[in-house]
Every structure is written in C-alpha cells, then in structure tokens.
PDB file of N, CA and C in Angstrom:
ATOM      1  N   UNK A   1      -3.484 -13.160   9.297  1.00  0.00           N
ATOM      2  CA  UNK A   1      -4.546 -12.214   9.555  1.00  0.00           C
ATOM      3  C   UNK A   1      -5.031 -11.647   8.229  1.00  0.00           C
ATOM      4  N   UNK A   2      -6.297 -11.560   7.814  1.00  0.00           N
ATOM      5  CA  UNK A   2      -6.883 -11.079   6.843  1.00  0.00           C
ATOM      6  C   UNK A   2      -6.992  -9.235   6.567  1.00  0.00           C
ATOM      7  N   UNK A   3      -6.730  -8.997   5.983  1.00  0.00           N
ATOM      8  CA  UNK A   3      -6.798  -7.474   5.929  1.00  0.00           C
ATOM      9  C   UNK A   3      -7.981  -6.674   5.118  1.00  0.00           C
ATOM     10  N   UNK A   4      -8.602  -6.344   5.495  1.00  0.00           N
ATOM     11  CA  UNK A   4      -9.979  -5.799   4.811  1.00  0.00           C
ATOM     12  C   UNK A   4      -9.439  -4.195   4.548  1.00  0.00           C
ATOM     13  N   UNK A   5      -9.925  -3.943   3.302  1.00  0.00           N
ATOM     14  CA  UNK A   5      -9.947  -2.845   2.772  1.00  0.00           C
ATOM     15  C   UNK A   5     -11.179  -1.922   2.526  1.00  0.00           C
ATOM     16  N   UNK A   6     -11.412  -0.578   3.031  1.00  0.00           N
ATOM     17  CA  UNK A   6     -13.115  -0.161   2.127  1.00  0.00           C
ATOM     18  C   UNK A   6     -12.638   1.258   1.944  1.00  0.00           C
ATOM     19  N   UNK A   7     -13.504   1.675   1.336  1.00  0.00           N
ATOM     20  CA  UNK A   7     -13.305   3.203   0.848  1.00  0.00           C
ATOM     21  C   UNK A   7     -14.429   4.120   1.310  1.00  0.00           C
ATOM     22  N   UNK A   8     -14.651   4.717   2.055  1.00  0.00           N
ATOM     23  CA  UNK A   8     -15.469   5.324   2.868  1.00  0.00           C
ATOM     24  C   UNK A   8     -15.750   7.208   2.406  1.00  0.00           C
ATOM     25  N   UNK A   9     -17.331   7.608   1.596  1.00  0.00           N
ATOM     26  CA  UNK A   9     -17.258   8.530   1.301  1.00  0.00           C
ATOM     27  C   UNK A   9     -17.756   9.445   2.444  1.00  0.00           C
ATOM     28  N   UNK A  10     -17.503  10.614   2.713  1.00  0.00           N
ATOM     29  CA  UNK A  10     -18.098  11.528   3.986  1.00  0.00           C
ATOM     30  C   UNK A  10     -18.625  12.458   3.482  1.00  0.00           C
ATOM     31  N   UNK A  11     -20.255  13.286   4.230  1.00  0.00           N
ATOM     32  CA  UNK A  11     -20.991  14.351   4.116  1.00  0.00           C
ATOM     33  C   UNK A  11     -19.660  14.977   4.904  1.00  0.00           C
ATOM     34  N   UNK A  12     -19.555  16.399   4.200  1.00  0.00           N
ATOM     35  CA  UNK A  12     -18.671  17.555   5.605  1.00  0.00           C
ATOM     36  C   UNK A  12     -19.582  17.247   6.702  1.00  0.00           C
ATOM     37  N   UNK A  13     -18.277  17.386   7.622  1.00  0.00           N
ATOM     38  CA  UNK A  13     -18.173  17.855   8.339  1.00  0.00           C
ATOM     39  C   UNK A  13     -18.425  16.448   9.645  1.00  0.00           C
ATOM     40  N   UNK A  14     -18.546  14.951   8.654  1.00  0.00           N
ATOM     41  CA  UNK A  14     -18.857  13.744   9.645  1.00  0.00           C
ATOM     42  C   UNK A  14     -17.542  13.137   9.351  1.00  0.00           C
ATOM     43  N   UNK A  15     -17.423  12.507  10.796  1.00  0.00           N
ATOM     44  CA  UNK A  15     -15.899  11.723  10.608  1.00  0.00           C
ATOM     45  C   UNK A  15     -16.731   9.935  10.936  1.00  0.00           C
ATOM     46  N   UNK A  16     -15.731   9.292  10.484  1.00  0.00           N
ATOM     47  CA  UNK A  16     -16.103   8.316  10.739  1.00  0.00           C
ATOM     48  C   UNK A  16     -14.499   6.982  11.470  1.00  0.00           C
ATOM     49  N   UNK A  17     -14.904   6.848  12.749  1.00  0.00           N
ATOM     50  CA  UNK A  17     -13.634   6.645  14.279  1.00  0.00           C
ATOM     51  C   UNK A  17     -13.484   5.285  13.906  1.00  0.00           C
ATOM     52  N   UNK A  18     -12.319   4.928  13.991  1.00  0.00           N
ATOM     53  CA  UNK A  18     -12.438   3.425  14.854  1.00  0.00           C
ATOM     54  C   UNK A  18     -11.557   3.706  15.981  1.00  0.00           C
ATOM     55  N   UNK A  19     -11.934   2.530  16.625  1.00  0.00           N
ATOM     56  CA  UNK A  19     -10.779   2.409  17.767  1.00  0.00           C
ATOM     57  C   UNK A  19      -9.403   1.161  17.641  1.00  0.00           C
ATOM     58  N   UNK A  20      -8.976   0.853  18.337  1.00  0.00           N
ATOM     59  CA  UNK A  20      -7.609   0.346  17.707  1.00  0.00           C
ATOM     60  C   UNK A  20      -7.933  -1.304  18.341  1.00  0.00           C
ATOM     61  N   UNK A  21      -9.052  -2.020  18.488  1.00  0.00           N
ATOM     62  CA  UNK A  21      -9.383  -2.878  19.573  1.00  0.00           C
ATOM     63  C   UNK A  21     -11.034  -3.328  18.540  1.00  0.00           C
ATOM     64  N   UNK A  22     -10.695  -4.063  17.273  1.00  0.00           N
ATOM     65  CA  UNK A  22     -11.835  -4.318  16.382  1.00  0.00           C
ATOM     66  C   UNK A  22     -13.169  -5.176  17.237  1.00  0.00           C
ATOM     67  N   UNK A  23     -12.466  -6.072  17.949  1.00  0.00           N
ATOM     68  CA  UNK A  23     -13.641  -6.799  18.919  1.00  0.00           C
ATOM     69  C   UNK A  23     -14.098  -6.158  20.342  1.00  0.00           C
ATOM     70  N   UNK A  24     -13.640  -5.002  20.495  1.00  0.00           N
ATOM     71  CA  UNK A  24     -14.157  -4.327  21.975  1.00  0.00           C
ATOM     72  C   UNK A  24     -14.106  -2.961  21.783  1.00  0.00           C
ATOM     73  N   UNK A  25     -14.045  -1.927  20.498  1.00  0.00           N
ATOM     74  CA  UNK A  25     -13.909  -0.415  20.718  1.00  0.00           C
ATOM     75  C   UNK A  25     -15.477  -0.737  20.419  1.00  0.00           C
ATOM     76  N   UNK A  26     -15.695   0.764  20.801  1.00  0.00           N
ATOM     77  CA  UNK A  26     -17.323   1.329  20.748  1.00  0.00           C
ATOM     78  C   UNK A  26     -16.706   2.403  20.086  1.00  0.00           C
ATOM     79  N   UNK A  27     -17.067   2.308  18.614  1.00  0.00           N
ATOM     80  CA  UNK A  27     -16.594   3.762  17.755  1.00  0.00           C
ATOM     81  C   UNK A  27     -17.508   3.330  16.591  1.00  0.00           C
ATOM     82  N   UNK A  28     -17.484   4.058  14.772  1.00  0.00           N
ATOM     83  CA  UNK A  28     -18.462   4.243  14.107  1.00  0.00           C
ATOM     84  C   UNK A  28     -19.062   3.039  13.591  1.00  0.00           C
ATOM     85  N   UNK A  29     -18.232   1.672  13.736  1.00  0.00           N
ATOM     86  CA  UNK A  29     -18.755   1.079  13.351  1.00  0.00           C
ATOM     87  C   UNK A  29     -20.130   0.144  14.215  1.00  0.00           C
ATOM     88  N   UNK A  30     -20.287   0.698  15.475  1.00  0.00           N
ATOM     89  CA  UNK A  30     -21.508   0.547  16.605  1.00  0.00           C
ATOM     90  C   UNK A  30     -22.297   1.758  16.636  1.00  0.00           C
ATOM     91  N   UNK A  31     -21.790   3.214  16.196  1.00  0.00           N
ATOM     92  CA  UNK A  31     -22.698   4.046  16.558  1.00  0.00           C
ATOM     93  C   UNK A  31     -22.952   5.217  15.293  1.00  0.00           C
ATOM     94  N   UNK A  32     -22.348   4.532  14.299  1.00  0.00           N
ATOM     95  CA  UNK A  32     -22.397   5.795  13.166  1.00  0.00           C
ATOM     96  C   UNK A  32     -21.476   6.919  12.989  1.00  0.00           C
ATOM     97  N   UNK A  33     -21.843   7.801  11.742  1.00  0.00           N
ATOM     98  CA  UNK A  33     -20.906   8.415  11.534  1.00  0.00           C
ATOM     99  C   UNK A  33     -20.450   9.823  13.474  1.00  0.00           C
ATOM    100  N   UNK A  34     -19.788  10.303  12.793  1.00  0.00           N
ATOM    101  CA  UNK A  34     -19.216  11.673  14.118  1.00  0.00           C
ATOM    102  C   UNK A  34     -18.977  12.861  13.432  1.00  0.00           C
ATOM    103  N   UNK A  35     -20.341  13.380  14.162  1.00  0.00           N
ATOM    104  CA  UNK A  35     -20.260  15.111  13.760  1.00  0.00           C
ATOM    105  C   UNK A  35     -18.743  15.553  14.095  1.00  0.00           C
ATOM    106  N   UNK A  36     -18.479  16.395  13.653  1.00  0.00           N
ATOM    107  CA  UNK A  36     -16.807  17.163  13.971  1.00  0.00           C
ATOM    108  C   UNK A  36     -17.091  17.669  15.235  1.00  0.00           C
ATOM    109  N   UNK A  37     -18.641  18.639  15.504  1.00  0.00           N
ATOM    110  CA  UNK A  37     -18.750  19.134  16.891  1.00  0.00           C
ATOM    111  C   UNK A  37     -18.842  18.618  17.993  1.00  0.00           C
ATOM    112  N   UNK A  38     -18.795  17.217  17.604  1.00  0.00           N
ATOM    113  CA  UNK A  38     -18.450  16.170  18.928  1.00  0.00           C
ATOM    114  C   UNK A  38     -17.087  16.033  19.115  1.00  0.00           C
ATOM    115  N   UNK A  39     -16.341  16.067  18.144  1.00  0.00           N
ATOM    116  CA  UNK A  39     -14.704  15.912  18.473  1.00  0.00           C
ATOM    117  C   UNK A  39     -14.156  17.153  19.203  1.00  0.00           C
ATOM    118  N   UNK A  40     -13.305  16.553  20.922  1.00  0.00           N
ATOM    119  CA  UNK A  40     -13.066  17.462  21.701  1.00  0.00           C
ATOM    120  C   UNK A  40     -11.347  17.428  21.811  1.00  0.00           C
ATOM    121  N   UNK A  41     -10.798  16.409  21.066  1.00  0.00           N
ATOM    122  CA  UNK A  41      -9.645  16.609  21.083  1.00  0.00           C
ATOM    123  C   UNK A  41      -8.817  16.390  19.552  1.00  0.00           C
ATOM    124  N   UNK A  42      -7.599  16.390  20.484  1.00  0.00           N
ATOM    125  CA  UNK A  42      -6.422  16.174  18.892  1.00  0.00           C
ATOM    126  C   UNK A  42      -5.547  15.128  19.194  1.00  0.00           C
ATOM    127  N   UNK A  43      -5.096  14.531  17.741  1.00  0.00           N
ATOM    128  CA  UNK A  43      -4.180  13.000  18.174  1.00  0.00           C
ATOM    129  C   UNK A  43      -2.484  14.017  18.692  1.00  0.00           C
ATOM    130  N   UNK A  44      -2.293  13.245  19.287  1.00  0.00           N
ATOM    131  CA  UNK A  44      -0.520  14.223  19.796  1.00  0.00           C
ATOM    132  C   UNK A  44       0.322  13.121  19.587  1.00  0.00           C
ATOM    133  N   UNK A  45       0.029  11.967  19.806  1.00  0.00           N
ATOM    134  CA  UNK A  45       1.268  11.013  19.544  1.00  0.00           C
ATOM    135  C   UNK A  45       1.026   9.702  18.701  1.00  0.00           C
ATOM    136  N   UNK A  46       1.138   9.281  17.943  1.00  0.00           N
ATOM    137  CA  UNK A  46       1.029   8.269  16.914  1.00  0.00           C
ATOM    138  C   UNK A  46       2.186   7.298  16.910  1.00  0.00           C
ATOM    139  N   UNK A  47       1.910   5.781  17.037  1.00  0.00           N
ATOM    140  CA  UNK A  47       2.391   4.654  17.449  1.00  0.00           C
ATOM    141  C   UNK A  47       2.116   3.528  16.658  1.00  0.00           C
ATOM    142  N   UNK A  48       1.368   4.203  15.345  1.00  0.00           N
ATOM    143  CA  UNK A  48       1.133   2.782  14.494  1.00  0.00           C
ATOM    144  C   UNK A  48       1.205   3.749  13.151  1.00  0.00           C
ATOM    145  N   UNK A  49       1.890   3.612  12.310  1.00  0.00           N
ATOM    146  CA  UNK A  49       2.702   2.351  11.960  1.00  0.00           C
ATOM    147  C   UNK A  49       3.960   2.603  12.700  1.00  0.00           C
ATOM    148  N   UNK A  50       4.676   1.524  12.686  1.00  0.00           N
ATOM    149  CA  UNK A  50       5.687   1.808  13.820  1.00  0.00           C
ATOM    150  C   UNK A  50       6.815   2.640  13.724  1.00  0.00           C
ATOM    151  N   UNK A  51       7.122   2.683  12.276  1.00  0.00           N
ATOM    152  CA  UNK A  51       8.172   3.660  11.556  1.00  0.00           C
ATOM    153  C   UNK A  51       7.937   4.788  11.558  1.00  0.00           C
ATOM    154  N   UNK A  52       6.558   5.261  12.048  1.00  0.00           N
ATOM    155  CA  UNK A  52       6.186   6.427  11.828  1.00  0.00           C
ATOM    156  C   UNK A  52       5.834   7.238  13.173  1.00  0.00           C
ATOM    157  N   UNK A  53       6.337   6.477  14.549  1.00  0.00           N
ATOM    158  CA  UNK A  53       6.356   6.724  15.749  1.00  0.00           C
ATOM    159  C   UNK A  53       6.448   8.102  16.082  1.00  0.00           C
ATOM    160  N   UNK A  54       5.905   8.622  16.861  1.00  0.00           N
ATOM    161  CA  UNK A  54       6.195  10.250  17.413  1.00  0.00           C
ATOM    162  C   UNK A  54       4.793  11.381  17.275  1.00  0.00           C
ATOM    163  N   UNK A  55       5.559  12.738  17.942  1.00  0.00           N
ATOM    164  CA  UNK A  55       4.363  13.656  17.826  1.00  0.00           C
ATOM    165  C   UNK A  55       3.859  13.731  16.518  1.00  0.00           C
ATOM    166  N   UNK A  56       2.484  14.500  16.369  1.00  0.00           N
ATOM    167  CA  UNK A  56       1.503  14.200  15.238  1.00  0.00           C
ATOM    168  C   UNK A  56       1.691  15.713  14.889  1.00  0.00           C
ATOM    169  N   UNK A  57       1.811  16.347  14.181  1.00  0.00           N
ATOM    170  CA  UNK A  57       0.914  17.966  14.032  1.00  0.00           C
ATOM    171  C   UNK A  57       0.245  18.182  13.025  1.00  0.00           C
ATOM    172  N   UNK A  58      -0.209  16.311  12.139  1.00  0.00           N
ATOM    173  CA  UNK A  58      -0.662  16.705  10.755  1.00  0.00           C
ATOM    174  C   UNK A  58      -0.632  15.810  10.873  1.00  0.00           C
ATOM    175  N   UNK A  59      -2.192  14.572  10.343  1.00  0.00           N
ATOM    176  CA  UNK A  59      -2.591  13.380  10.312  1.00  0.00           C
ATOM    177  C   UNK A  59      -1.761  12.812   9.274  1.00  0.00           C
ATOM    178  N   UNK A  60      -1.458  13.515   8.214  1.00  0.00           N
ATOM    179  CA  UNK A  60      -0.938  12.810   7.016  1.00  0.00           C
ATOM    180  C   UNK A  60       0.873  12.651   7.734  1.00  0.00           C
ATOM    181  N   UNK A  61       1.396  12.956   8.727  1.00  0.00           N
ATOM    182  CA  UNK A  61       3.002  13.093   8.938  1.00  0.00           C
ATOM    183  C   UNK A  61       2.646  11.149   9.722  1.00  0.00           C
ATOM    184  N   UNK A  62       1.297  10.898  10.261  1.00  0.00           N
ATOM    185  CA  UNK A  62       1.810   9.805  10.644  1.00  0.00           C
ATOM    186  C   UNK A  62       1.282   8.501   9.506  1.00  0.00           C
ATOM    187  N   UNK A  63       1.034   9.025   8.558  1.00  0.00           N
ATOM    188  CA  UNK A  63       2.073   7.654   8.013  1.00  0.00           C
ATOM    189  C   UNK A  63       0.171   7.282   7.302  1.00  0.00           C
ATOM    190  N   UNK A  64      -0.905   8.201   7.673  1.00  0.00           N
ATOM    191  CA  UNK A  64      -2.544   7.677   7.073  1.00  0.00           C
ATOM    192  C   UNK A  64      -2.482   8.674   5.661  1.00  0.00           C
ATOM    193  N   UNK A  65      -3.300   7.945   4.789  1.00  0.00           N
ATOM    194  CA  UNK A  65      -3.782   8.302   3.877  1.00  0.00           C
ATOM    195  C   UNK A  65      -5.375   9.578   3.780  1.00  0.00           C
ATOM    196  N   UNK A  66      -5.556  10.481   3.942  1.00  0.00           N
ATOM    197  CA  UNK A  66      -6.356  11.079   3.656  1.00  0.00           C
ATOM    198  C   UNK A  66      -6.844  11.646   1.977  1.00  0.00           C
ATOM    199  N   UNK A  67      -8.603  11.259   1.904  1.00  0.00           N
ATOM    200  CA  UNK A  67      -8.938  11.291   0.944  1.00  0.00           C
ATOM    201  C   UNK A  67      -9.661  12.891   0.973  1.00  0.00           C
ATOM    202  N   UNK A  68      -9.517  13.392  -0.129  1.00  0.00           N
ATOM    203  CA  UNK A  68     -10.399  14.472  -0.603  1.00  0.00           C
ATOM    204  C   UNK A  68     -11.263  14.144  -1.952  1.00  0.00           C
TER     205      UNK A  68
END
C-alpha cells in the first residue's frame, strides 16, 4: 500500500475531516474545508493506531500529530 503524505495549512477556525473509508467517506476531500461551528461533537474513543487504543481527552494522547 502506498502511503501519501501532505501538509495542510488552515485559516482559524477551518478544520479539514477525513473519514477512515478513502473510497466511500464524504468528508473534506468532496466538500472542502469545516467551519469549527459545524463541528457538533468530540472524538471519545480512538482505535487507530492500535497501540494507542482507548478514551481520547486530547487529540495529541491518541497517537496524531498536531500542527501549530
């Protein structure tokens, strides 16, 4: 499997989704970036990467890289 890499810069306050399903999610890469005031929830359990299994209370505890 090929692994693609990109580096993605954001205006505040836009997120930009995927879904976990590259040939069938409907997320930013079909509909653009995501205002924050559209986001109605929070991740609670994280399952990928696998070592990093369990509740979430901080995107960075499961195991993603966040850029500032």
């Amino acid at each position: 499997m090929k692994k693609t890499t990109m580096l993605l810069t954001s205006l505040a306050g836009l997120y930009f989704v995927l879904g976990d399903n590259p040939n069938r999610s409907s997320d930013s890469y079909s509909w653009g970036w995501l205002p924050e005031r559209d986001i109605i929830g929070k991740a609670l359990i994280s399952y990928w990467p696998p070592q990093s299994w369990g509740m979430v209370s901080d995107v960075r505890q499961a195991g993603y890289k966040v850029c500032s």
